[in-house]
N, C-alpha and C. Protein backbone atom coordinates (compact mmCIF):
# COMPACT_ATOMS: atom_id res chain seq x y z
N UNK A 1 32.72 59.59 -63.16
CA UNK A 1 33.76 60.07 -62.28
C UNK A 1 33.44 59.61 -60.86
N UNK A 2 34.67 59.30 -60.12
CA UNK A 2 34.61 58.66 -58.76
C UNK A 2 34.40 59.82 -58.00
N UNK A 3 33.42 59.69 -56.90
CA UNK A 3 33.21 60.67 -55.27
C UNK A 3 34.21 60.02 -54.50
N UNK A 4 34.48 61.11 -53.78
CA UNK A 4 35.33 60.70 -52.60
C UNK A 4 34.36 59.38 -51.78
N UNK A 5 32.76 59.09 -51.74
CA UNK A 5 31.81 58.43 -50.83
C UNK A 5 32.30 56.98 -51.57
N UNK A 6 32.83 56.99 -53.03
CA UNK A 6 33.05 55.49 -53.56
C UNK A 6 34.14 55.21 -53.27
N UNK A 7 35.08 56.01 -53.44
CA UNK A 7 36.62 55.56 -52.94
C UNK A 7 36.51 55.10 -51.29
N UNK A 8 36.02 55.75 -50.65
CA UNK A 8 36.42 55.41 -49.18
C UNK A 8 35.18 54.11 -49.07
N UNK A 9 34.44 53.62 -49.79
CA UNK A 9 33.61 52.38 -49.93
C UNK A 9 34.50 51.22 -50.40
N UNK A 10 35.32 51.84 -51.58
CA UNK A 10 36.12 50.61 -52.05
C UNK A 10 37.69 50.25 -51.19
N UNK A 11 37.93 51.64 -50.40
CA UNK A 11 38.75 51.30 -49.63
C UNK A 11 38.69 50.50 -48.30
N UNK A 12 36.98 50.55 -47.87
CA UNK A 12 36.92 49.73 -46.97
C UNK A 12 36.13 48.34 -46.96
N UNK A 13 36.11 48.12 -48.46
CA UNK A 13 35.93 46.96 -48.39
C UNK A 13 37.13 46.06 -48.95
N UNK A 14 38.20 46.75 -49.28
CA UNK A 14 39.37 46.20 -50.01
C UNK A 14 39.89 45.77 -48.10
N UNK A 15 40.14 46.56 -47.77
CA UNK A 15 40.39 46.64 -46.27
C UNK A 15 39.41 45.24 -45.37
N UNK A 16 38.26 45.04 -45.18
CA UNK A 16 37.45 44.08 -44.62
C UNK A 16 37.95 42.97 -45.47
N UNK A 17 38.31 42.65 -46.28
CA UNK A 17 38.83 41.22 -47.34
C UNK A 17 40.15 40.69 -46.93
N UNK A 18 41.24 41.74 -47.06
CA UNK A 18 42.38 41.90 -46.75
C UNK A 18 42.67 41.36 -45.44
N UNK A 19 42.12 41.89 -43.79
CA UNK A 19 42.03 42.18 -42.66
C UNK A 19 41.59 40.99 -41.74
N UNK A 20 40.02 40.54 -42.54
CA UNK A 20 39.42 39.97 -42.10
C UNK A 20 39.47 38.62 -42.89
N UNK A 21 39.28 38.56 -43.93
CA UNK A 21 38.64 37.38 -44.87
C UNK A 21 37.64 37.78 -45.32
N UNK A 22 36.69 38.70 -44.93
CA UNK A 22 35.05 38.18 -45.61
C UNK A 22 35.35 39.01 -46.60
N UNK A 23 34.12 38.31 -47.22
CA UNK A 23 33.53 38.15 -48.49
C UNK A 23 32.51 38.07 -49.02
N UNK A 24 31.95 38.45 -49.97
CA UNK A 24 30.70 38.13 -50.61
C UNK A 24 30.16 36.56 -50.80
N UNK A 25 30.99 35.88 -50.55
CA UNK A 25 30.75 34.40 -50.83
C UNK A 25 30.84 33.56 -49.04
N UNK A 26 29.59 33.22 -48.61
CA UNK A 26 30.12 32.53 -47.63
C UNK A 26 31.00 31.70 -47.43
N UNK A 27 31.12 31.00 -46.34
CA UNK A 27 31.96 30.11 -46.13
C UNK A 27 31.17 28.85 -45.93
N UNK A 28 31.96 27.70 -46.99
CA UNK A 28 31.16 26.68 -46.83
C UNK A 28 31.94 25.68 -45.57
N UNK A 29 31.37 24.27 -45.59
CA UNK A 29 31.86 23.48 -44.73
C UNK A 29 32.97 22.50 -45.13
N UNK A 30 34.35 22.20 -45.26
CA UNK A 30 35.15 21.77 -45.82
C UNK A 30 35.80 20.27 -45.12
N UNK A 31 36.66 19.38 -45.92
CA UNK A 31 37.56 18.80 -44.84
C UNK A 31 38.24 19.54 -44.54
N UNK A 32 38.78 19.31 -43.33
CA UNK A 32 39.53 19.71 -42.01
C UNK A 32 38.96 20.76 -41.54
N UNK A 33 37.64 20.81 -41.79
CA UNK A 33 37.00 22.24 -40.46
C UNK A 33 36.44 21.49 -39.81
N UNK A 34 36.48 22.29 -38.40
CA UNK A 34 35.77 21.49 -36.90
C UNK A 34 34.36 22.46 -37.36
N UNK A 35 33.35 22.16 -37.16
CA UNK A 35 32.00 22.51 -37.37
C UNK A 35 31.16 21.87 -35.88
N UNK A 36 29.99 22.68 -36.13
CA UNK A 36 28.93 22.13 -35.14
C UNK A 36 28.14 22.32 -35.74
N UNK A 37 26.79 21.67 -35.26
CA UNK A 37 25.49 20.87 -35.88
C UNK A 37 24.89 21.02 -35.05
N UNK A 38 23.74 21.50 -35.43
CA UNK A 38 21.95 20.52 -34.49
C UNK A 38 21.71 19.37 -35.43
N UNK A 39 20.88 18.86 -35.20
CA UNK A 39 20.77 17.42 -35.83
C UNK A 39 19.15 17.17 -34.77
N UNK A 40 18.57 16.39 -35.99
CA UNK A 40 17.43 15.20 -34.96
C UNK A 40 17.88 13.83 -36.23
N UNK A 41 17.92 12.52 -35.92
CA UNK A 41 18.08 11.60 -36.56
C UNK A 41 16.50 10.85 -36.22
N UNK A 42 15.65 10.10 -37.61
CA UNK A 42 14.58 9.70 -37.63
C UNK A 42 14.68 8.21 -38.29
N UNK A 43 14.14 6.97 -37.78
CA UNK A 43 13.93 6.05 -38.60
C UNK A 43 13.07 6.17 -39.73
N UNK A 44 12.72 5.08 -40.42
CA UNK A 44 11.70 5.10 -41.28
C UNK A 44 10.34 5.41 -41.53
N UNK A 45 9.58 5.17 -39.80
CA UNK A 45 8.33 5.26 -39.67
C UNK A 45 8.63 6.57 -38.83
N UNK A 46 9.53 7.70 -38.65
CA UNK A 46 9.38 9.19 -38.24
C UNK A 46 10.16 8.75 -36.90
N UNK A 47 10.32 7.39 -36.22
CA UNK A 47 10.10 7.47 -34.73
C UNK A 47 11.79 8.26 -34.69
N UNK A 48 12.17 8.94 -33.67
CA UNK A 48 13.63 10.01 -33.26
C UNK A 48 14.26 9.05 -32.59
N UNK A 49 15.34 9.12 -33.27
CA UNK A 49 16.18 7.63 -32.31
C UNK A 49 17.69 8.35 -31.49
N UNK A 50 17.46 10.06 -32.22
CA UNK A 50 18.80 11.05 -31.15
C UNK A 50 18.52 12.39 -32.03
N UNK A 51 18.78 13.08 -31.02
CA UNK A 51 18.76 14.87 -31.64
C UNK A 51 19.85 15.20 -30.33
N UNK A 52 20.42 16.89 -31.13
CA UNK A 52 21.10 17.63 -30.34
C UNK A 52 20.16 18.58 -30.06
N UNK A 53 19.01 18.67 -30.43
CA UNK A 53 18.31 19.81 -29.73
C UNK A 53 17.91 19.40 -28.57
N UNK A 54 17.79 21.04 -27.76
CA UNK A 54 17.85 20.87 -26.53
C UNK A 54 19.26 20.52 -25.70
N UNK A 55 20.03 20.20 -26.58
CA UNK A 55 21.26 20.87 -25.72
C UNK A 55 22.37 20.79 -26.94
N UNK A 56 23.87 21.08 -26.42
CA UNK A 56 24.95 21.66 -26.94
C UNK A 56 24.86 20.34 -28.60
N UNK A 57 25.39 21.88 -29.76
CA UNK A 57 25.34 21.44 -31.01
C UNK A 57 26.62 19.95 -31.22
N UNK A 58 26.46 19.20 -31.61
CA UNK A 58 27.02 18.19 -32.27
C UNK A 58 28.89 18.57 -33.14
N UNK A 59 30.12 18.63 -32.52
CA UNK A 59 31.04 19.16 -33.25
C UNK A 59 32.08 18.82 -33.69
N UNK A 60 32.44 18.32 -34.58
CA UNK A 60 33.19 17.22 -35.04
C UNK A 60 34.00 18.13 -36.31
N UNK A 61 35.32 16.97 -36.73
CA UNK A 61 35.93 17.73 -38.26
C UNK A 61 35.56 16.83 -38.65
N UNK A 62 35.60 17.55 -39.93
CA UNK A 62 35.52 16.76 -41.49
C UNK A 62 36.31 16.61 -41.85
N UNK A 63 36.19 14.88 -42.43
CA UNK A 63 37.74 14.00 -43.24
C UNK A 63 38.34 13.69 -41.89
N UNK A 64 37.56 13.29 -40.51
CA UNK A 64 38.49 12.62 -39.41
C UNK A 64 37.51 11.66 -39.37
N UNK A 65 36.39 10.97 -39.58
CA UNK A 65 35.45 9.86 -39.66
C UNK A 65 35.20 10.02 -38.89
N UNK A 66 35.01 11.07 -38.00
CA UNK A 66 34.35 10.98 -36.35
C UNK A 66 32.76 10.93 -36.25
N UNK A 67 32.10 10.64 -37.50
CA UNK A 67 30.57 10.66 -37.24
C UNK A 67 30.49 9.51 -38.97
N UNK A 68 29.43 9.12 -38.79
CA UNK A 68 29.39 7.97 -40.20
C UNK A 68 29.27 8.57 -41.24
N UNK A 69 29.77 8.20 -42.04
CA UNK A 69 29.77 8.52 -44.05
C UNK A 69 29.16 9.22 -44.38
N UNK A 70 28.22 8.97 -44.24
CA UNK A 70 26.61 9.22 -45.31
C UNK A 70 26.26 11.18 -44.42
N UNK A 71 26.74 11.39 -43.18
CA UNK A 71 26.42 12.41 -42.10
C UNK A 71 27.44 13.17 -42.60
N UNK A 72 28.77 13.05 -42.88
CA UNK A 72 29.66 13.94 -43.10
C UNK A 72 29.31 14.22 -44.39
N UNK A 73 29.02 13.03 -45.92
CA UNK A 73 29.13 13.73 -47.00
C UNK A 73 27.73 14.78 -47.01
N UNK A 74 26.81 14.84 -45.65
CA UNK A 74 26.08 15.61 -46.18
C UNK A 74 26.01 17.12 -45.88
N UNK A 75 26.92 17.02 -44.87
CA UNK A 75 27.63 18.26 -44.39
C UNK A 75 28.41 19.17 -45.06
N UNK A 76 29.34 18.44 -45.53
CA UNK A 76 29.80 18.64 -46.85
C UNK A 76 29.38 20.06 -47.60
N UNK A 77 30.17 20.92 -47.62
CA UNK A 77 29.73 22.01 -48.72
C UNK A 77 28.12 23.15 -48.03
N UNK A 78 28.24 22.99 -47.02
CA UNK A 78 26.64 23.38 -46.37
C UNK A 78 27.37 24.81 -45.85
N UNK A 79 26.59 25.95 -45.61
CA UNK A 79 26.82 27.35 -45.23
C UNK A 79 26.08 27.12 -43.51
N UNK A 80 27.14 28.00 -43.21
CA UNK A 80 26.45 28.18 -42.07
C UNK A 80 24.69 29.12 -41.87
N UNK A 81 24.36 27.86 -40.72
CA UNK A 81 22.57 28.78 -41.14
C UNK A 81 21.93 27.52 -42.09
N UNK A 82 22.53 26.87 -42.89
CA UNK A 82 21.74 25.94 -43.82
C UNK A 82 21.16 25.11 -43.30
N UNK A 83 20.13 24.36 -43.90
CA UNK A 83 19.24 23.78 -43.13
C UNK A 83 19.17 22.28 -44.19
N UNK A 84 18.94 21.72 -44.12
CA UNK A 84 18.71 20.17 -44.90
C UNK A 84 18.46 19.09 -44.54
N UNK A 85 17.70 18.10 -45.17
CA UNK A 85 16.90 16.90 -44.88
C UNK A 85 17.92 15.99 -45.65
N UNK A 86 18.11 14.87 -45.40
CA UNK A 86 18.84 13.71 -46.10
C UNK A 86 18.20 12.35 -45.07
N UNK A 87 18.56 11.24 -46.68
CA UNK A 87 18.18 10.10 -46.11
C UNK A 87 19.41 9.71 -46.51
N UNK A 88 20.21 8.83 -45.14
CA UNK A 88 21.39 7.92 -45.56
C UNK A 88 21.12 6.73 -45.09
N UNK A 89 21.61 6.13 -46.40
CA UNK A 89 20.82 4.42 -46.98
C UNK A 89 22.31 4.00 -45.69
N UNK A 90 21.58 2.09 -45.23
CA UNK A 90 22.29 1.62 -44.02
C UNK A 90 23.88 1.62 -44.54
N UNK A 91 24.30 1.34 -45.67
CA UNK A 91 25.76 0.98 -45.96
C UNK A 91 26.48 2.58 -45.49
N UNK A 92 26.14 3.79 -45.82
CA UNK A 92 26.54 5.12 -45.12
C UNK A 92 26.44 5.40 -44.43
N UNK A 93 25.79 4.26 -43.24
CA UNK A 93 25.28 4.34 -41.88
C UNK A 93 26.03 3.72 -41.00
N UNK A 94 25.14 2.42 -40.26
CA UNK A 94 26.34 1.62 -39.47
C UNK A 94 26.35 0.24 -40.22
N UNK A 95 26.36 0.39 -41.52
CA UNK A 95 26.54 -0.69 -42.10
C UNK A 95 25.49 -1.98 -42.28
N UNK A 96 24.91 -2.59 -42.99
CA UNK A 96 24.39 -3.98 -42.82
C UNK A 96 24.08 -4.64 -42.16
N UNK A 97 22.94 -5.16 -41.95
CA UNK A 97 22.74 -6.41 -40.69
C UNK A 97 22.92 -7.39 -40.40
N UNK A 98 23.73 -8.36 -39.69
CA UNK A 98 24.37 -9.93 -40.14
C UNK A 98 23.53 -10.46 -39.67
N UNK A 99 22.76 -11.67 -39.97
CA UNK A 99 22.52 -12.56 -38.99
C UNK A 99 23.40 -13.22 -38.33
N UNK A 100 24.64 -13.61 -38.60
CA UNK A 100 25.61 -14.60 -38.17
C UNK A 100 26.04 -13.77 -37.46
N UNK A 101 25.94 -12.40 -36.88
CA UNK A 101 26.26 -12.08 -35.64
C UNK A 101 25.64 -12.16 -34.34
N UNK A 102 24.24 -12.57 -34.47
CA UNK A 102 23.52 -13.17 -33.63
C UNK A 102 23.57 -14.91 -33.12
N UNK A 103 24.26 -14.70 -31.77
CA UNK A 103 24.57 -16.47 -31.38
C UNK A 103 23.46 -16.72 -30.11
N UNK A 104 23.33 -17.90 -29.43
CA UNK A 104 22.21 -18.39 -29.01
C UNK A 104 23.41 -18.96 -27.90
N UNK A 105 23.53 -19.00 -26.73
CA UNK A 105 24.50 -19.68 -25.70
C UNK A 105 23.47 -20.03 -24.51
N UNK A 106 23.90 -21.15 -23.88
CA UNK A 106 23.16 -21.65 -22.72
C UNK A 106 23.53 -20.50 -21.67
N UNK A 107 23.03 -20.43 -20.43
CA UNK A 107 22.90 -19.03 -19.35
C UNK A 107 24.38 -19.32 -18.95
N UNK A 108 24.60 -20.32 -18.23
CA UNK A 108 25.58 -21.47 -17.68
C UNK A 108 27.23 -21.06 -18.21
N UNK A 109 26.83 -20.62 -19.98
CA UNK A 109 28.55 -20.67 -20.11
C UNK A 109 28.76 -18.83 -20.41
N UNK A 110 27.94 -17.84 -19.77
CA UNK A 110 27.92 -16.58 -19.72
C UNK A 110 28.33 -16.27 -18.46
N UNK A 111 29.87 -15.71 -18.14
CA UNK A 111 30.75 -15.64 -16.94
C UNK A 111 30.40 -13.63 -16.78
N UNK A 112 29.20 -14.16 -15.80
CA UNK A 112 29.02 -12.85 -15.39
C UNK A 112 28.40 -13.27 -14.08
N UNK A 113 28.24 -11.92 -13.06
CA UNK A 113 28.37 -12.13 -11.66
C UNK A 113 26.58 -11.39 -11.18
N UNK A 114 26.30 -10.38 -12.72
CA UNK A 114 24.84 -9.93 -12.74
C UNK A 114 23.99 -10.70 -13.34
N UNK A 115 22.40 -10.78 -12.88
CA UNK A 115 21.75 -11.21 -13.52
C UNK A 115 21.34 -10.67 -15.31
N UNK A 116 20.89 -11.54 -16.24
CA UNK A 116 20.99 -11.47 -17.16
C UNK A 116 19.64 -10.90 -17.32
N UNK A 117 19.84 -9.76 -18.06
CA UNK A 117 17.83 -9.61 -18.87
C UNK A 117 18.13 -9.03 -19.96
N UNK A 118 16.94 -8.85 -20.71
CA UNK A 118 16.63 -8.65 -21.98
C UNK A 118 17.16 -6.99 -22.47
N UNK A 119 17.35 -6.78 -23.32
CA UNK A 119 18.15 -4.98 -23.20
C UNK A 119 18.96 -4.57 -23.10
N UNK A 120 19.80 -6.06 -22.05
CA UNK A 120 21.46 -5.08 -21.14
C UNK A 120 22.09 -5.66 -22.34
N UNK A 121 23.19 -4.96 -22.08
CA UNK A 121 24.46 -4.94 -23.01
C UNK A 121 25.36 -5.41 -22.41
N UNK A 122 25.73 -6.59 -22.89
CA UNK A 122 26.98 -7.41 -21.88
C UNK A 122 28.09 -7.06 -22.69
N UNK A 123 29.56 -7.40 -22.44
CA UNK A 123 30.84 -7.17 -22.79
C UNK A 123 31.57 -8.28 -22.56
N UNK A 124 31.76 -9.24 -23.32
CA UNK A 124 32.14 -10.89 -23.42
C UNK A 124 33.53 -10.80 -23.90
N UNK A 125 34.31 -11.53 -23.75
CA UNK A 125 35.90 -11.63 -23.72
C UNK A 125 35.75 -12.84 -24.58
N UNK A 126 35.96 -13.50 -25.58
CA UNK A 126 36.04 -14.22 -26.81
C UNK A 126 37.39 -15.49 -25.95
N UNK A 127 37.44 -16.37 -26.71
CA UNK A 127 38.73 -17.48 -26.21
C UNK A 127 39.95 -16.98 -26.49
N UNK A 128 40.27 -15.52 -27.62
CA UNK A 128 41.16 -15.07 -28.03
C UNK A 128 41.22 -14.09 -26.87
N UNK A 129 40.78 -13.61 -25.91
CA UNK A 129 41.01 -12.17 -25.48
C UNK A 129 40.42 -11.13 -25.78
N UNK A 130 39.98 -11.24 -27.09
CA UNK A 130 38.97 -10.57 -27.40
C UNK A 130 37.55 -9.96 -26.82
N UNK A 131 37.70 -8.51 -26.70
CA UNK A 131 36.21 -8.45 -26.49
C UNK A 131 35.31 -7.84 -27.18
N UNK A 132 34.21 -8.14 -26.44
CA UNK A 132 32.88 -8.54 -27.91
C UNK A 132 31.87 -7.84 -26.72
N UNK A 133 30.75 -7.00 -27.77
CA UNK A 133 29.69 -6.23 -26.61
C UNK A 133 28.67 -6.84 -27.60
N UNK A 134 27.67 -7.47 -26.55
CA UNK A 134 26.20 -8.26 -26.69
C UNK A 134 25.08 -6.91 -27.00
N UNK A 135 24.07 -7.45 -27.49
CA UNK A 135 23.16 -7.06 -26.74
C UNK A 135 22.21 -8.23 -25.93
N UNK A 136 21.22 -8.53 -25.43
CA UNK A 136 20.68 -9.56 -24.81
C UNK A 136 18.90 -9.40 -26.01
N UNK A 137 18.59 -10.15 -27.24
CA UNK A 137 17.57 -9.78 -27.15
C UNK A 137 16.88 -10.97 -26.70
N UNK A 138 16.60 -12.10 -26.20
CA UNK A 138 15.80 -13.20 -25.44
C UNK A 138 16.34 -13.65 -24.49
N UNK A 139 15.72 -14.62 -23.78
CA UNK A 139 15.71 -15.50 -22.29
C UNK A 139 14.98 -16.28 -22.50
N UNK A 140 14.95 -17.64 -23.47
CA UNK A 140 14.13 -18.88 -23.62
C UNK A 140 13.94 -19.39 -22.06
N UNK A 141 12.85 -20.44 -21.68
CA UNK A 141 12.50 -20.85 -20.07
C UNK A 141 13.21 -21.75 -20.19
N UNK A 142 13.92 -22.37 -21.01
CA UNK A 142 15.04 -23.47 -20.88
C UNK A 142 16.68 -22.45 -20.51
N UNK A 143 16.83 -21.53 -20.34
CA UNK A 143 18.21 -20.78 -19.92
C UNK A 143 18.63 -20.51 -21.26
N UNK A 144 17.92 -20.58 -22.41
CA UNK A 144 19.22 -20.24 -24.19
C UNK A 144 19.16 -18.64 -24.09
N UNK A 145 20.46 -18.05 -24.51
CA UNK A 145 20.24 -16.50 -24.13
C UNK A 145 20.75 -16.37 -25.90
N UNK A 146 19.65 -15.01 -26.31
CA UNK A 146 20.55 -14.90 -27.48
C UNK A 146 20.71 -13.39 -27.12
N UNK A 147 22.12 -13.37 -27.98
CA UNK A 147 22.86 -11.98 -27.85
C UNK A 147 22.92 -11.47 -29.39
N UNK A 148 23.25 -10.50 -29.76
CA UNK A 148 23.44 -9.84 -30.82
C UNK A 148 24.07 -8.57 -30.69
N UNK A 149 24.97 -9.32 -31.71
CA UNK A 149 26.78 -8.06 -31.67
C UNK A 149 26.41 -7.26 -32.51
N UNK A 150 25.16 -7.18 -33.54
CA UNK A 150 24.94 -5.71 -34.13
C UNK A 150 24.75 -4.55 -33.71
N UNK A 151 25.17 -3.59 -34.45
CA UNK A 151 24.68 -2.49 -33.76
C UNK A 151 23.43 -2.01 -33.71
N UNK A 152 22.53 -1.49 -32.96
CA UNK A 152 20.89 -0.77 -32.77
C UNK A 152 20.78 -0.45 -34.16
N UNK A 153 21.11 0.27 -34.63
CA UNK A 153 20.94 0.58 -36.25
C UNK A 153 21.36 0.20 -37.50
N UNK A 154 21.82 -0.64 -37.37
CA UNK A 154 22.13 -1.68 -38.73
C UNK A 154 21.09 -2.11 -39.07
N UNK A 155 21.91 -2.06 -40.21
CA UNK A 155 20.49 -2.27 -41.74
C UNK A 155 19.71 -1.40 -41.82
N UNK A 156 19.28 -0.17 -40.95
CA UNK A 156 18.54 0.67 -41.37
C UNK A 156 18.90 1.97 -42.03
N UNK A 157 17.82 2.20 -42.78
CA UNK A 157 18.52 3.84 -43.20
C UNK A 157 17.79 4.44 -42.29
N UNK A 158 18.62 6.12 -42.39
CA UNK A 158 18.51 7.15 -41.61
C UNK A 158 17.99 8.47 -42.37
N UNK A 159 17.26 8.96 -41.32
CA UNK A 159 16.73 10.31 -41.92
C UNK A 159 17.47 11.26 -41.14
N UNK A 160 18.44 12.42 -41.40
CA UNK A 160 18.55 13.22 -40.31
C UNK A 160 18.35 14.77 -40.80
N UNK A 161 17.63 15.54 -40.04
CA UNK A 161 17.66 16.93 -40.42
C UNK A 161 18.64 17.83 -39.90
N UNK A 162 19.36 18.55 -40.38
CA UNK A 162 20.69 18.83 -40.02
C UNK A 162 20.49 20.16 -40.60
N UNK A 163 21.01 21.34 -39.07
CA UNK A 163 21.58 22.61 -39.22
C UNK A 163 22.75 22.75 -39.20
N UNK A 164 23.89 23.90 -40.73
CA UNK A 164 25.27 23.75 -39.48
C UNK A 164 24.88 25.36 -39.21
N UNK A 165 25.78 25.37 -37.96
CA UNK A 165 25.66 26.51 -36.82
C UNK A 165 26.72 26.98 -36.60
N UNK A 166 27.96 26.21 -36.87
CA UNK A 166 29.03 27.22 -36.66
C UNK A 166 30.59 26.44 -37.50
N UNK A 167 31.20 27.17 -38.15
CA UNK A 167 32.77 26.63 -38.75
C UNK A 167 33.80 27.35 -37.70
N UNK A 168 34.33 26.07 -37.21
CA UNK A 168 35.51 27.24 -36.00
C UNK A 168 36.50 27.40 -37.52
């Protein structure tokens, strides 16, 4: 036989479901929820190549591609509070490494007004109009500059440890 202490238990949790949403079942991370993240991202040999710790969480939706493949499917289905390690191989990353995106040009036919060094990131306008962002990795003593249109992380896989922290 029911107490009045179970009825007014089942009435207020029929009530908190109803009212609110919750539930005995968290809430996982879905497409089309905006979420936030801490994150540290690690190469192969441990070295940290970006984290959100130390400042504001990482917040993006899911199923808008606003962060790479391999980062969203691992988000994917995660509770808030969850914690997880993943390695995403380079194709779920920024993709493959070309060599044939690396070209070799004399100093002479690089129409820029700064000096050139090793590191900077130039932004080259193609014969089409096109523009194209370098990186600079040499300066041969004969003036050959080579650039490379890959991105910093191509071809590599990624390690990232990932909290989510909040489902708006």
């Amino acid at each position: 036989m029911f107490r009045l202490s179970h009825i007014v238990l089942a009435v207020i949790f029929v009530l908190c479901v109803a009212l609110t949403g919750c539930n005995s079942t968290p809430a996982v991370a879905k497409n089309g929820d905006t979420i936030q993240v801490d994150y540290t991202g690690k190469l192969a040999d441990g070295q940290v190549f970006d984290s959100s710790i130390g400042r504001a969480p990482l917040e993006f939706t899911l199923g808008q591609s606003q962060v790479i493949p391999g980062f969203e499917k691992a988000v994917l289905g995660m509770k808030v509070g969850e914690k997880k390690t993943v390695t995403i191989p380079a194709d779920e990353a920024y993709g493959p490494y070309h060599d044939d995106w690396v070209i070799q040009l004399s100093r002479d036919r690089i129409k820029t007004d700064t000096e050139i060094t090793v590191g900077q990131v130039l932004n080259l306008t193609g014969a089409d109009g096109q523009q194209f962002q370098f990186l600079v990795t040499n300066i041969s003593d004969n003036g050959t500059v080579t650039l490379d249109a890959n991105r910093p992380l191509a071809g590599k896989d990624l390690t990232f440890d990932i909290q989510l922290v909040k489902i708006k």
